[in-house]
C-alpha atoms as a PDB file:
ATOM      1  CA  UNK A   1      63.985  95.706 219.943  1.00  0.00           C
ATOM      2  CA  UNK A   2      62.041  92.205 219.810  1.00  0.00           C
ATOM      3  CA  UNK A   3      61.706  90.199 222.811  1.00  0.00           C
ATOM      4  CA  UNK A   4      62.099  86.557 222.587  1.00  0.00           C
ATOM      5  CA  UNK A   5      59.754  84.434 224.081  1.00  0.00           C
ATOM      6  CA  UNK A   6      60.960  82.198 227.359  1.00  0.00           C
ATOM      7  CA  UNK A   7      62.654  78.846 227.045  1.00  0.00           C
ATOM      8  CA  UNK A   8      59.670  76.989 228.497  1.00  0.00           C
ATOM      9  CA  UNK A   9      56.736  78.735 226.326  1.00  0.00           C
ATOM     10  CA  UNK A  10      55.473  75.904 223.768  1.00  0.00           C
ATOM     11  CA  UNK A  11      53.422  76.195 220.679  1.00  0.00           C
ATOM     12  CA  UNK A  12      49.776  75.339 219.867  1.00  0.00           C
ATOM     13  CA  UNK A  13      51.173  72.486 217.948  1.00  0.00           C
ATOM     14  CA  UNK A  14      53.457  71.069 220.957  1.00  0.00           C
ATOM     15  CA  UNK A  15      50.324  71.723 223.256  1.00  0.00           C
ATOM     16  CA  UNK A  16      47.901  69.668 220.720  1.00  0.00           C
ATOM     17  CA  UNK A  17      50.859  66.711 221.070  1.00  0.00           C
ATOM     18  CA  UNK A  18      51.323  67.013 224.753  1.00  0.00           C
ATOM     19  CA  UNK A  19      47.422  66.717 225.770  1.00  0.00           C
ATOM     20  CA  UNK A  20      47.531  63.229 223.123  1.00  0.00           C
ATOM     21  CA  UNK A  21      50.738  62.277 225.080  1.00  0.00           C
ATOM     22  CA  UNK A  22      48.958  62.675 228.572  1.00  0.00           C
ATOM     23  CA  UNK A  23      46.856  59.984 227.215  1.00  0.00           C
ATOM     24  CA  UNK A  24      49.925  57.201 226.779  1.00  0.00           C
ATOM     25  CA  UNK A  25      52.202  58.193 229.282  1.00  0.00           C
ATOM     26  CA  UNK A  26      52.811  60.485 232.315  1.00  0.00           C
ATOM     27  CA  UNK A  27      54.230  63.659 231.301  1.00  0.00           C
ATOM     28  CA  UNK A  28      57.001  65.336 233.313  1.00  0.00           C
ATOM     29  CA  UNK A  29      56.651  68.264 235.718  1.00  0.00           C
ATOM     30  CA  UNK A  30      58.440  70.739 232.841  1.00  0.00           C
ATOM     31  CA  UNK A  31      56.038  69.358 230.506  1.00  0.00           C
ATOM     32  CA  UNK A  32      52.653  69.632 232.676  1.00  0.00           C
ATOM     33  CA  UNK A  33      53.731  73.212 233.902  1.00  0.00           C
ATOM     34  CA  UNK A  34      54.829  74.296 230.087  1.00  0.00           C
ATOM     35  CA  UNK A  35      51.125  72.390 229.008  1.00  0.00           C
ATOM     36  CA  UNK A  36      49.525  74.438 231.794  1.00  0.00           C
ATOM     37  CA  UNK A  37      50.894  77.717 231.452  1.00  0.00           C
ATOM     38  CA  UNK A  38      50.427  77.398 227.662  1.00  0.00           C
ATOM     39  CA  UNK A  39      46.393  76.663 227.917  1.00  0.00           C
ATOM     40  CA  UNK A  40      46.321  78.830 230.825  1.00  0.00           C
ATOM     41  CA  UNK A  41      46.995  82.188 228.423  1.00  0.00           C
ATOM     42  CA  UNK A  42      45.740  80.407 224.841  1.00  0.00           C
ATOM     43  CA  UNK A  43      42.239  80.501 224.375  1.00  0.00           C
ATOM     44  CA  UNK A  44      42.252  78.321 221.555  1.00  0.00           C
ATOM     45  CA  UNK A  45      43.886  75.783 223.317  1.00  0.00           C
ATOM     46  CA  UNK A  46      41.581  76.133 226.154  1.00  0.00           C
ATOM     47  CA  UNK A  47      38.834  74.821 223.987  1.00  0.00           C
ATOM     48  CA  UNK A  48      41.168  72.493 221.869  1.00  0.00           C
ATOM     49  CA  UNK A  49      41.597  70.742 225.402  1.00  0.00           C
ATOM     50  CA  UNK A  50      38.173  70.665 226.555  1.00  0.00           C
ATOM     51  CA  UNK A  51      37.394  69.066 223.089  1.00  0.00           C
ATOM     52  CA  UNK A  52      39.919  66.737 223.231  1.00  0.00           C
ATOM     53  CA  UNK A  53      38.912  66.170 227.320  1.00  0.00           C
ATOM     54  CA  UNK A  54      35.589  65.277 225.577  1.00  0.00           C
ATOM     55  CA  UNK A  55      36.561  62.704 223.096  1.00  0.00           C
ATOM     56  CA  UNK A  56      39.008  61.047 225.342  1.00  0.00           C
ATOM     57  CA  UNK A  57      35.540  60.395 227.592  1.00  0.00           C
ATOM     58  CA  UNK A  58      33.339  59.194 224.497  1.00  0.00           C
ATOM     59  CA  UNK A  59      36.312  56.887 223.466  1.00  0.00           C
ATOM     60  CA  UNK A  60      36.667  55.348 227.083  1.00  0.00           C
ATOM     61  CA  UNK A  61      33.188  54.504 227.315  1.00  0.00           C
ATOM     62  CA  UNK A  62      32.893  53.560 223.474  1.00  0.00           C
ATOM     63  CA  UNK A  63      35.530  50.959 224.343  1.00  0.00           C
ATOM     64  CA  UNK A  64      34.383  50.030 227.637  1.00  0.00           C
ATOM     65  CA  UNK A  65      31.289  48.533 225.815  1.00  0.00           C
ATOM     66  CA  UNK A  66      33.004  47.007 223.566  1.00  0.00           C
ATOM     67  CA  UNK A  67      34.680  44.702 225.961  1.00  0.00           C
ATOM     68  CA  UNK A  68      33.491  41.419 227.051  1.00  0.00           C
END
């Protein structure tokens, strides 16, 4: 007997597009609790996220110098 996995559980690969999303846009509250829960369990995703958390910073202030 398998069990299938719940409606709202995402993949790695939907979590990796979500946390670029975040970026553009505001996600909705299904979204940030699926995104949550998801890097909440996954520890690859945990660091995938702090990495991406980390780039997001260096680009900010890479293009906040770059402005006149």
């Amino acid at each position: 007997m398998s069990q299938e996995a719940p409606a709202s559980s995402i993949t790695c690969r939907d979590t990796t597009y979500l946390v670029c999303e975040a970026r553009d846009r505001s996600l909705s509250a299904g979204e940030q609790a699926s995104l949550a829960g998801h890097i909440q369990t996954c520890p690859y995703c945990q660091v995938a996220a702090q990495q991406f958390s980390q780039l997001f910073s260096q680009l900010d202030a890479l293009l906040a110098r770059s402005q006149p």
